[in-house]
Protein backbone atom coordinates (compact mmCIF):
# COMPACT_ATOMS: atom_id res chain seq x y z
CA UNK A 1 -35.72 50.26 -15.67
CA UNK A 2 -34.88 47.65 -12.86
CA UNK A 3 -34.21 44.31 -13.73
CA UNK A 4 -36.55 40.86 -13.65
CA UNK A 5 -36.04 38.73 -10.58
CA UNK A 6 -32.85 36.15 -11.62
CA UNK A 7 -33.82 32.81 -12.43
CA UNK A 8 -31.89 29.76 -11.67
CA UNK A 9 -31.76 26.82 -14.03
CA UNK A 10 -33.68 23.70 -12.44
CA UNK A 11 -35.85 26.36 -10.15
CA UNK A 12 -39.38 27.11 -10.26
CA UNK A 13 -39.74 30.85 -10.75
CA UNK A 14 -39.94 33.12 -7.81
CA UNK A 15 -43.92 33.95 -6.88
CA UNK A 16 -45.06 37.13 -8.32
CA UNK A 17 -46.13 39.94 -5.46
CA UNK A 18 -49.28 40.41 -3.53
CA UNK A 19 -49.46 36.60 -2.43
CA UNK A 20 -50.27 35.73 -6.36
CA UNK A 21 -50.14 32.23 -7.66
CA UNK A 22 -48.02 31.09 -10.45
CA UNK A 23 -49.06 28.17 -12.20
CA UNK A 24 -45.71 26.01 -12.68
CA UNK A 25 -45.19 22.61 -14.74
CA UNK A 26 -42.28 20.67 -13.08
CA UNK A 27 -41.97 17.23 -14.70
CA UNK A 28 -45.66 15.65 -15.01
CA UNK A 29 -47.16 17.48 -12.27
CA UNK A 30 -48.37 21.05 -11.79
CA UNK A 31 -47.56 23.31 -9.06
CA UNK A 32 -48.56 27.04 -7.75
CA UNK A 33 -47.20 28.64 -5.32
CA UNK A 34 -48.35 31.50 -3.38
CA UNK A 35 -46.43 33.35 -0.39
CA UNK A 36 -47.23 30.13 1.71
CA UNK A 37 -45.51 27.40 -0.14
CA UNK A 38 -45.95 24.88 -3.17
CA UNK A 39 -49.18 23.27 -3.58
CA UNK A 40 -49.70 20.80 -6.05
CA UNK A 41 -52.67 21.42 -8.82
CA UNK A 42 -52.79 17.61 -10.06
CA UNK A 43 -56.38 17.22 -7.99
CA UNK A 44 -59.64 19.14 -7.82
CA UNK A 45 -61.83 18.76 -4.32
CA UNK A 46 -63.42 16.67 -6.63
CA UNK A 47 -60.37 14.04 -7.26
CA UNK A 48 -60.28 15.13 -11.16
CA UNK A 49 -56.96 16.13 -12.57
CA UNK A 50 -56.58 19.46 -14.42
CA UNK A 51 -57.25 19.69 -17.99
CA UNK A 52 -53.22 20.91 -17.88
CA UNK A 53 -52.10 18.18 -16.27
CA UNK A 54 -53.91 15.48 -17.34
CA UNK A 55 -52.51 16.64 -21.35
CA UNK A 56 -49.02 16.15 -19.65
CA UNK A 57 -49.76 13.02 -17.98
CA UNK A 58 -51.73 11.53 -21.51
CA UNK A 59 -48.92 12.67 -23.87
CA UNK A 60 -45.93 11.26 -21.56
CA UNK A 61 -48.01 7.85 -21.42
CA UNK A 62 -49.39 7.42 -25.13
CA UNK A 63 -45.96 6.88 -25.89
CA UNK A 64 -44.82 3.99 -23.59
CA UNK A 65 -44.18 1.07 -26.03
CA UNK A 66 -40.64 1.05 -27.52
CA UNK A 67 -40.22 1.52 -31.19
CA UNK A 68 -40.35 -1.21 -33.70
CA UNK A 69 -37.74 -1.75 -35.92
CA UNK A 70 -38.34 -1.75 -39.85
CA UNK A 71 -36.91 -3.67 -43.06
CA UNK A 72 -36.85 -4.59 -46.39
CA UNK A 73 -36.92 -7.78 -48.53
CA UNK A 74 -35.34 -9.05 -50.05
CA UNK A 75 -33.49 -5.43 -51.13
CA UNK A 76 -34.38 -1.95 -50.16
CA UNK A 77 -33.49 -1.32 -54.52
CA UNK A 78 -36.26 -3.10 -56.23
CA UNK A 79 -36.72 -2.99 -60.41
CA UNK A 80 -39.84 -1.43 -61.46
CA UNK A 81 -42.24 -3.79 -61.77
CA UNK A 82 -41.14 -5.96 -59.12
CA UNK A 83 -41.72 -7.54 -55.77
CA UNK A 84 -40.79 -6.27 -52.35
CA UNK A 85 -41.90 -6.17 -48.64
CA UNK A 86 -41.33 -4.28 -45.45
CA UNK A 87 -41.42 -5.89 -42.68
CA UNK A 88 -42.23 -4.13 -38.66
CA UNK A 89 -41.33 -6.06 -36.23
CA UNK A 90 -42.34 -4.79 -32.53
CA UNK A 91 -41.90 -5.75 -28.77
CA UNK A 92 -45.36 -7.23 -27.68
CA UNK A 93 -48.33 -9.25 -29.09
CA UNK A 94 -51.60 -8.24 -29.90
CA UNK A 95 -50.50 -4.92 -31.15
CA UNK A 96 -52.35 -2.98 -34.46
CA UNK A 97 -49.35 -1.88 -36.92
CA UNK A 98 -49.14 0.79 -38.62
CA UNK A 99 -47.02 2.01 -41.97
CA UNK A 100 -46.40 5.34 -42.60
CA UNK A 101 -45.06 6.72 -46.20
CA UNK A 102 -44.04 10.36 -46.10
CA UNK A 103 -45.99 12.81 -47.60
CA UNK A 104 -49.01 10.27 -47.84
CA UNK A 105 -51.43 10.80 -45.21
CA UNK A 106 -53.37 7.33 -44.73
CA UNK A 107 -51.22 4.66 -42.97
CA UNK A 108 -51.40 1.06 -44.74
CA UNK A 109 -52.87 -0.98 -40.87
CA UNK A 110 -52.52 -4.69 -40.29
CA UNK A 111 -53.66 -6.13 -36.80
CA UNK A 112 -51.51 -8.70 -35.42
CA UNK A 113 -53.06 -10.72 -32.45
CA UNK A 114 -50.88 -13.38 -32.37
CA UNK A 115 -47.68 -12.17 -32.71
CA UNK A 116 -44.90 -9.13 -33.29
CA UNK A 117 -44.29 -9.35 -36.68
CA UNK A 118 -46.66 -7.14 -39.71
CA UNK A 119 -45.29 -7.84 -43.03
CA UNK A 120 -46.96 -5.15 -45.86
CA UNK A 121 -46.13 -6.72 -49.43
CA UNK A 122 -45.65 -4.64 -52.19
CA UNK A 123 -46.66 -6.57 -55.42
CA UNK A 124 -45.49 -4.86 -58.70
CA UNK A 125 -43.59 -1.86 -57.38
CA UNK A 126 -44.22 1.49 -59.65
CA UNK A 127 -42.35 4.65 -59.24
CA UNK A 128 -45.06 6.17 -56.71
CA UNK A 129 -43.59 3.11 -53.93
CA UNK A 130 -40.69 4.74 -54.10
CA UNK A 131 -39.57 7.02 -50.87
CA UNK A 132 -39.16 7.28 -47.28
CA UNK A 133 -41.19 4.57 -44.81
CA UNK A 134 -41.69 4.07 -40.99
CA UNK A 135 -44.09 2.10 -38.94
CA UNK A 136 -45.39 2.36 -35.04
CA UNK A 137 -48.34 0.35 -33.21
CA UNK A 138 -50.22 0.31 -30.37
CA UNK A 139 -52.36 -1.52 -28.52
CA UNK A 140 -55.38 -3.08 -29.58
CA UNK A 141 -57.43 -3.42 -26.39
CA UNK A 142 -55.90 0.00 -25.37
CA UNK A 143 -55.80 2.48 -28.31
CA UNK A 144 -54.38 4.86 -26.58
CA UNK A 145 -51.04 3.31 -25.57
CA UNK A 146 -48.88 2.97 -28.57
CA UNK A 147 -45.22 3.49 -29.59
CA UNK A 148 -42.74 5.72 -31.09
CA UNK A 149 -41.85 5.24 -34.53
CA UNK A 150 -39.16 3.32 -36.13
CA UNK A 151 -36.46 4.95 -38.02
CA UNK A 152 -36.98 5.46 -41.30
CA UNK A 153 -36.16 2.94 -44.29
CA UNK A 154 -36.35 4.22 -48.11
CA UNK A 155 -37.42 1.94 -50.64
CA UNK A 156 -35.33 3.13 -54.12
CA UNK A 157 -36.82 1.98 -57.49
CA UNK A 158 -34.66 1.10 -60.02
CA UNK A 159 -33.65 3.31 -63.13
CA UNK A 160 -33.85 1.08 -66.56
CA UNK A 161 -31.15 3.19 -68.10
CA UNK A 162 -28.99 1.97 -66.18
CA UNK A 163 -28.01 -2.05 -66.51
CA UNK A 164 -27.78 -4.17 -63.39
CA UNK A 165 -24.06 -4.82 -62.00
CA UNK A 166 -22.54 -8.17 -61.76
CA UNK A 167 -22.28 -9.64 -57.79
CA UNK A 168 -19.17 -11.99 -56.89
CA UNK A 169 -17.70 -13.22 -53.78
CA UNK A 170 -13.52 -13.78 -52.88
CA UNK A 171 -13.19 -16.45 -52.00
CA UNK A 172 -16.01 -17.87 -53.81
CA UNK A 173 -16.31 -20.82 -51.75
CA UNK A 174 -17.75 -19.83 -48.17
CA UNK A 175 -15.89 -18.16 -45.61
CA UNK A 176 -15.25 -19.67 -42.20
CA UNK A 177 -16.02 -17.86 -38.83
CA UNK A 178 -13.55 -14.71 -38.26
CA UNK A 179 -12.48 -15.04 -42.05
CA UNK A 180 -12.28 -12.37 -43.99
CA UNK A 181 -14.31 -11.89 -47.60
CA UNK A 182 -14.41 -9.47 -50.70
CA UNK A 183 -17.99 -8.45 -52.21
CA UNK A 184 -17.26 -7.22 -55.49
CA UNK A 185 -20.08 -5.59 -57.64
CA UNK A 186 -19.00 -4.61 -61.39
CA UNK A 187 -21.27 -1.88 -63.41
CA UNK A 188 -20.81 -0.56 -66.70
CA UNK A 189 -20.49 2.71 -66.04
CA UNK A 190 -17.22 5.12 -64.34
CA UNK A 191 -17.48 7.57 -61.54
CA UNK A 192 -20.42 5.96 -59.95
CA UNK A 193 -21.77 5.09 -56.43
CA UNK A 194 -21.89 1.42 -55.76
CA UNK A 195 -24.25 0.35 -53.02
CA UNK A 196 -24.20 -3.42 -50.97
CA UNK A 197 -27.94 -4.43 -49.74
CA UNK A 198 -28.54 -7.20 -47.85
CA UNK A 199 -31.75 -7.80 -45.57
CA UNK A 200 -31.08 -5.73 -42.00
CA UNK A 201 -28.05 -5.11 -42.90
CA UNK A 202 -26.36 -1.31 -43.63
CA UNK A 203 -23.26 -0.83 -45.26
CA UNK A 204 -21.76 2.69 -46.55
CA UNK A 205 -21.53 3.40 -49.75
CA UNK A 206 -18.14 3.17 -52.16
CA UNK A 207 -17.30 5.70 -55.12
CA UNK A 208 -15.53 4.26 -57.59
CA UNK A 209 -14.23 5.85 -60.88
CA UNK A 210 -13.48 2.20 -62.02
CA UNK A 211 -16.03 -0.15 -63.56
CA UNK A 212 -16.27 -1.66 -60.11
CA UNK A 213 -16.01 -1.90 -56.35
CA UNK A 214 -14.83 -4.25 -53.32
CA UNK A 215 -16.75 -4.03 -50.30
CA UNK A 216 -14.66 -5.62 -47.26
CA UNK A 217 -16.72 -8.25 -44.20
CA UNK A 218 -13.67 -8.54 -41.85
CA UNK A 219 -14.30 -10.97 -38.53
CA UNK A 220 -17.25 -12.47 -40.40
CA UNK A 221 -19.86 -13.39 -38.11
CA UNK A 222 -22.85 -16.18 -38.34
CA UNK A 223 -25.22 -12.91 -39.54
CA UNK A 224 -22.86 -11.90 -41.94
CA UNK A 225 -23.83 -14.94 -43.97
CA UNK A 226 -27.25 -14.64 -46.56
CA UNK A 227 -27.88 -12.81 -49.63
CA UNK A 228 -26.54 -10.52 -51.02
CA UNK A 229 -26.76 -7.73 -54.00
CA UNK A 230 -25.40 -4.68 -55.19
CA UNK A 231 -26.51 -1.93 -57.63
CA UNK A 232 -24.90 2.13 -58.16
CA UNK A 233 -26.29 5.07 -59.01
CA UNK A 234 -24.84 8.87 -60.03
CA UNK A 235 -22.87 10.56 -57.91
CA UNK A 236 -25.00 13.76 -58.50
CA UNK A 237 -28.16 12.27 -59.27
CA UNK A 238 -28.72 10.07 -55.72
CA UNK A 239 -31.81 8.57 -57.57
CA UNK A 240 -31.56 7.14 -60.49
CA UNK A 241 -30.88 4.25 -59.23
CA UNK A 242 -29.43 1.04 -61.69
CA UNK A 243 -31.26 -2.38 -61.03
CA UNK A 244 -30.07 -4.51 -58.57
CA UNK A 245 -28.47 -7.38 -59.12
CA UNK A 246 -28.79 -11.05 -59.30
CA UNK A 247 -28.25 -12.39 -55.46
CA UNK A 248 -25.15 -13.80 -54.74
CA UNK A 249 -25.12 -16.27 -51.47
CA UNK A 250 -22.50 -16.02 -48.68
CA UNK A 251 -21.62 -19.16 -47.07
CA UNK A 252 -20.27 -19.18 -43.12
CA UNK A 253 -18.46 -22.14 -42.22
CA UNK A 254 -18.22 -23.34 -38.41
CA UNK A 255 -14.06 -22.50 -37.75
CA UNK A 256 -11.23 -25.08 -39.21
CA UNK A 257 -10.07 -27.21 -36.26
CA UNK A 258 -6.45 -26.29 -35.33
CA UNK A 259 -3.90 -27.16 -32.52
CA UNK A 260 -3.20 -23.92 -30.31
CA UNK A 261 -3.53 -23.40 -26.97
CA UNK A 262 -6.93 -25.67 -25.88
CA UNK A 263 -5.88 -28.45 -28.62
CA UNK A 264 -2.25 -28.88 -27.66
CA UNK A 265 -3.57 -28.68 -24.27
CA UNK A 266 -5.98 -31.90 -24.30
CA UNK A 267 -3.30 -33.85 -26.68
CA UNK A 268 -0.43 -33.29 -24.22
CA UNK A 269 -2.96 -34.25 -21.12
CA UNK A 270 -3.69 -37.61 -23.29
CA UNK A 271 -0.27 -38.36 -23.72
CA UNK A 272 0.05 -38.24 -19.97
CA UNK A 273 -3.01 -40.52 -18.96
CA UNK A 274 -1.22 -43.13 -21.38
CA UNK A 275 1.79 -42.72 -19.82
CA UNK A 276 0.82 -43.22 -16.58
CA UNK A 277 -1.61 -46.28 -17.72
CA UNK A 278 1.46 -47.95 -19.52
CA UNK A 279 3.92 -47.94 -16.02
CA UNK A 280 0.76 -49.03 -13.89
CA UNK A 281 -0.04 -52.20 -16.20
CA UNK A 282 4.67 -52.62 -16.41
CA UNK A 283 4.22 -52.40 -12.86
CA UNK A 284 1.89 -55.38 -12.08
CA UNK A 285 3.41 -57.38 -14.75
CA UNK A 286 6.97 -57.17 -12.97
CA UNK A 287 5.93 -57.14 -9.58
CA UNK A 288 3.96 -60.87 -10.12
CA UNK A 289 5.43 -63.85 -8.04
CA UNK A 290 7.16 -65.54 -10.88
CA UNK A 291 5.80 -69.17 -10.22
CA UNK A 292 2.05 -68.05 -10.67
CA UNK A 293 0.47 -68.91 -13.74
């Protein structure tokens, strides 16, 4: 047996014999090419595109808008029975939004003419809100221009067995900008998983084999500051969840004033205007004709 004409990567494939054409998709457009050279197969006589082509060219462009992002309020870990809300936030107004819960098959829609926001409320959460959610949108004078969808957020509901952990802050009073705080959260059970939620916000989660955890903000930063809550969970049984629990607020103070570099700076140029202000007025005083009044 004789071996297949070699292929190159980033080539078309050679023409097959007897001046045949081979149909070839390179990018968005589609090309044959017969002993005489590449002709492109985008346009009939007629000026209509190819049903193969025009697929390509509708499933590159029905996904030109940029994906939304997706979050949860006020905590991804909500107690059964209570209150929560995902929020979709896209790019561009007058978009139709849609949210998608795996392994459900009809999308919750809200259209949003005015603005870039959808907020879908969640009154009385049961166990069946529980799971995995994204959203997209698209267009609602063009249906067929939409986006890709956000990453996915999961929305955990809470296991009764299990009592809510106590929240506290170190130091308790507010932290100034670039301090550094601890975020402890205290359960009542060993070897657990403790988890930190906070609004758009994504921190890892802490095994403990204590009654409790620290989670470290280093460098805090104006976002860093808002509520916060905490709640753990088995190690081998991801969810069953505990309740989350009461909020606990973090403070960001603007940065204590001190007298480095820029500080010293100004007080030492200061000194120096006086200065120079206190020999100009010596000077006139000593340099007046002594008879004058």
């Amino acid at each position: 047996m004789q071996p297949g004409p070699e292929l190159r990567l980033g080539e078309p494939p050679a023409p097959k014999p007897h001046g045949q054409a081979v149909p070839t998709l390179v990018g968005d457009r589609l090309l044959e090419r017969p002993n005489n050279g590449w002709t492109e197969l985008g346009q009939g006589e007629a000026g209509a595109v190819s049903p193969l082509c025009n697929s390509c060219l509708m499933s590159k462009a029905g996904r030109e808008f940029l994906k939304p992002t997706i979050s949860v309020s006020p905590s991804r870990v909500v107690a059964l029975g209570g209150n929560v809300t995902i929020r979709c936030e896209g790019r561009y107004r007058s978009m139709e939004f849609f949210l998608r819960k795996a392994g459900h098959p009809n999308p919750q829609v809200q259209m949003v003419p005015d603005g870039t926001v959808a907020k879908f409320p969640i009154p009385s959460v049961s166990r069946e809100d529980g799971g995995s959610y994204t959203c997209d949108y698209h267009s609602i004078a063009e249906q067929n221009r939409s986006s890709h969808p956000s990453d996915p957020v999961k929305i955990i509901v809470g296991e009764p067995s299990y009592p809510k952990p106590n929240i506290s802050l170190s130091p308790s009073g507010g932290v100034s900008l670039g301090g550094a705080v601890a975020v402890w959260c205290h359960g009542q059970h060993r070897g657990v998983r403790f988890v930190l939620n906070k609004e758009r916000r994504h921190f890892p989660p802490v095994d403990s084999d204590r009654l409790g955890a620290m989670f470290s903000i280093r460098n805090v930063r104006r976002e860093d500051g808002g509520s916060y809550s905490c709640s753990y969970h088995s190690r081998s049984e991801p969810f069953s969840v505990s309740y989350p629990s009461d909020p606990v607020e973090l403070v960001v103070r603007a940065a204590p004033q001190d007298f480095t570099h820029s500080n010293i700076a100004r007080l030492v140029l200061g000194a120096v205007i006086l200065l120079v202000l206190g020999l100009i007025l010596a000077e006139a005083y000593y340099s007046r004709p002594r008879g004058a009044a």
